[in-house]
C-alpha atoms as a PDB file:
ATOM      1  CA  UNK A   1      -5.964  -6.100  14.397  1.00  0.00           C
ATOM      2  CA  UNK A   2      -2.266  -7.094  14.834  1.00  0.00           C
ATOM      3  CA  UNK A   3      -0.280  -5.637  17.385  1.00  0.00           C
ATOM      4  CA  UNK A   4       3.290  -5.892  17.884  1.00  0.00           C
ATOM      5  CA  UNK A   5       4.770  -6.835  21.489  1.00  0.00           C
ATOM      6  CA  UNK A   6       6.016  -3.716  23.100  1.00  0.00           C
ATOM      7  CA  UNK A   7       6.619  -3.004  26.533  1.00  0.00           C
ATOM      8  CA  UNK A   8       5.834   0.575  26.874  1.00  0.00           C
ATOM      9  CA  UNK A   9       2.834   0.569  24.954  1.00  0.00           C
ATOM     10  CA  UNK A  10       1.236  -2.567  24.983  1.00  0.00           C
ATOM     11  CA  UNK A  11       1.035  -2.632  21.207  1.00  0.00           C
ATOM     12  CA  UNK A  12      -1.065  -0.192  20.866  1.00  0.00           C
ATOM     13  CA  UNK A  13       1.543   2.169  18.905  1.00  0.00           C
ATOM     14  CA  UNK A  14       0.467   4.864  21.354  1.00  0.00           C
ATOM     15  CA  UNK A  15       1.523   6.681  24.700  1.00  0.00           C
ATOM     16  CA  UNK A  16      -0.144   8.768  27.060  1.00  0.00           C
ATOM     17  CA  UNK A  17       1.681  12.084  26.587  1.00  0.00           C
ATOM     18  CA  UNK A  18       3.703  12.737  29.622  1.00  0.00           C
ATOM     19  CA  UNK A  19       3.766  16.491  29.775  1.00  0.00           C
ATOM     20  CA  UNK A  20      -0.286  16.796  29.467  1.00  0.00           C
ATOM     21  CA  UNK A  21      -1.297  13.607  30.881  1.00  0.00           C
ATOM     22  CA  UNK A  22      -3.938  13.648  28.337  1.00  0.00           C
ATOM     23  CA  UNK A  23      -5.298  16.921  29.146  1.00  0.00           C
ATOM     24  CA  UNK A  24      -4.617  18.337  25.739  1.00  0.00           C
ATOM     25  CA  UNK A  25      -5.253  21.748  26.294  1.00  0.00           C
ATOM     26  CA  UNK A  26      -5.005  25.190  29.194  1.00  0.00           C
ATOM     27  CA  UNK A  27      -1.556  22.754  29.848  1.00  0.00           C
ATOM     28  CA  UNK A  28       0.555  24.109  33.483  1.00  0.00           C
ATOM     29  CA  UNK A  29       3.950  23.250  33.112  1.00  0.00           C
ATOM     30  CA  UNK A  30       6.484  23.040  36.338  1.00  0.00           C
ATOM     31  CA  UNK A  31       7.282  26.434  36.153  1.00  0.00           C
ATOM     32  CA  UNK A  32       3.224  27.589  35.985  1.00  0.00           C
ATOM     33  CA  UNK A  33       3.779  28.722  32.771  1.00  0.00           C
ATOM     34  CA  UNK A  34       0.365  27.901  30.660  1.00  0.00           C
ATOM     35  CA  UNK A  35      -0.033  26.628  27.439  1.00  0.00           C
ATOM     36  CA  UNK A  36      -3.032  26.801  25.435  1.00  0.00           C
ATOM     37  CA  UNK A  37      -1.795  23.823  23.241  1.00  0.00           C
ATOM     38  CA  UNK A  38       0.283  21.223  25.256  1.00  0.00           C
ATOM     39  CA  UNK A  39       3.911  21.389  22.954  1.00  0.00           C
ATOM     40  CA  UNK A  40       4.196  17.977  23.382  1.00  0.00           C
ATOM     41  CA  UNK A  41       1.839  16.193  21.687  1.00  0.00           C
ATOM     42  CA  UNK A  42       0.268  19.597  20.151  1.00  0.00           C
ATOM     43  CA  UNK A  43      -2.877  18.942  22.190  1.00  0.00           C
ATOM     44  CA  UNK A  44      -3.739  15.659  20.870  1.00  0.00           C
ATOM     45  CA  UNK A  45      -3.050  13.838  24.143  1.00  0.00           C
ATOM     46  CA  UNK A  46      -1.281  10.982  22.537  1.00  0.00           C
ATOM     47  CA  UNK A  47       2.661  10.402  21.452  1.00  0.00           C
ATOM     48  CA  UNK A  48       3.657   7.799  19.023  1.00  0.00           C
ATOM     49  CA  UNK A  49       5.534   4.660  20.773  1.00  0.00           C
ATOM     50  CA  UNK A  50       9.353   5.995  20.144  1.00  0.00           C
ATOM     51  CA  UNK A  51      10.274   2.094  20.642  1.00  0.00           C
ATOM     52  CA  UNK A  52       8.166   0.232  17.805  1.00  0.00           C
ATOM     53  CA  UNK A  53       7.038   3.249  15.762  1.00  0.00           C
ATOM     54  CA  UNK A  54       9.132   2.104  13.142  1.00  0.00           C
ATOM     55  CA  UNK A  55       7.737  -1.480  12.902  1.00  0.00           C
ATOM     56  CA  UNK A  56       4.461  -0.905  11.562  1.00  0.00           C
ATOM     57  CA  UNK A  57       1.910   1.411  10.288  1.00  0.00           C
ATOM     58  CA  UNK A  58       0.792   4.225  11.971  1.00  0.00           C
ATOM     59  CA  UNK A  59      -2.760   4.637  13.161  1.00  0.00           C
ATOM     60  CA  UNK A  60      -4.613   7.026  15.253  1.00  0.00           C
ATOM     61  CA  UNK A  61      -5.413   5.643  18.899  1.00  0.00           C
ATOM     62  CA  UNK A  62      -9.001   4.595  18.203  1.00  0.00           C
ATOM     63  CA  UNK A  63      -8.376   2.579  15.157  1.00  0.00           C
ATOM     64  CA  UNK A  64     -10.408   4.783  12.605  1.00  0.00           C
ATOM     65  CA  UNK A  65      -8.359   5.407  10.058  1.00  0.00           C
ATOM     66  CA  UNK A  66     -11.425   6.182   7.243  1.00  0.00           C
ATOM     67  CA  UNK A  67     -11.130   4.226   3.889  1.00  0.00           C
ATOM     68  CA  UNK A  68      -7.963   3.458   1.811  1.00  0.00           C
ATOM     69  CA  UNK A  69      -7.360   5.655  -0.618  1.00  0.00           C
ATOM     70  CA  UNK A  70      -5.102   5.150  -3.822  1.00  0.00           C
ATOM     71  CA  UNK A  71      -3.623   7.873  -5.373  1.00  0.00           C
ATOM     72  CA  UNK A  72      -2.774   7.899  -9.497  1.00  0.00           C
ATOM     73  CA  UNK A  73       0.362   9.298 -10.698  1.00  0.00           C
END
């Protein structure tokens, strides 16, 4: 896999959502409110790399994408 040099992320394409911390879900914000969902990433746990999103092709975090599929127009 090719990765692209970024700081932030490593190259992965991929942060560690900093409102969550990766918890995803039953989220306490600073002012104890609860969310069932974390806003943020919308309880995936992840956020794309804001610096070198834009540089390549977006995957998810552990690489499975499925199979390429072409569509016909």
């Amino acid at each position: 896999m090719r990765r692209i040099l970024c700081e932030p992320c490593g190259g992965t394409g991929w942060l560690l959502c900093d409102f969550c911390k990766g918890q995803k879900t039953n989220v306490k914000s600073e002012t104890n409110k609860i969310y069932r969902r974390c806003p943020s990433c919308r309880a995936t746990g992840y956020l794309l790399c804001s610096k070198c999103k834009v540089f390549k092709c977006v995957t998810f975090p552990n690489d499975e994408d499925g199979e390429v599929q072409f569509l016909t127009l």
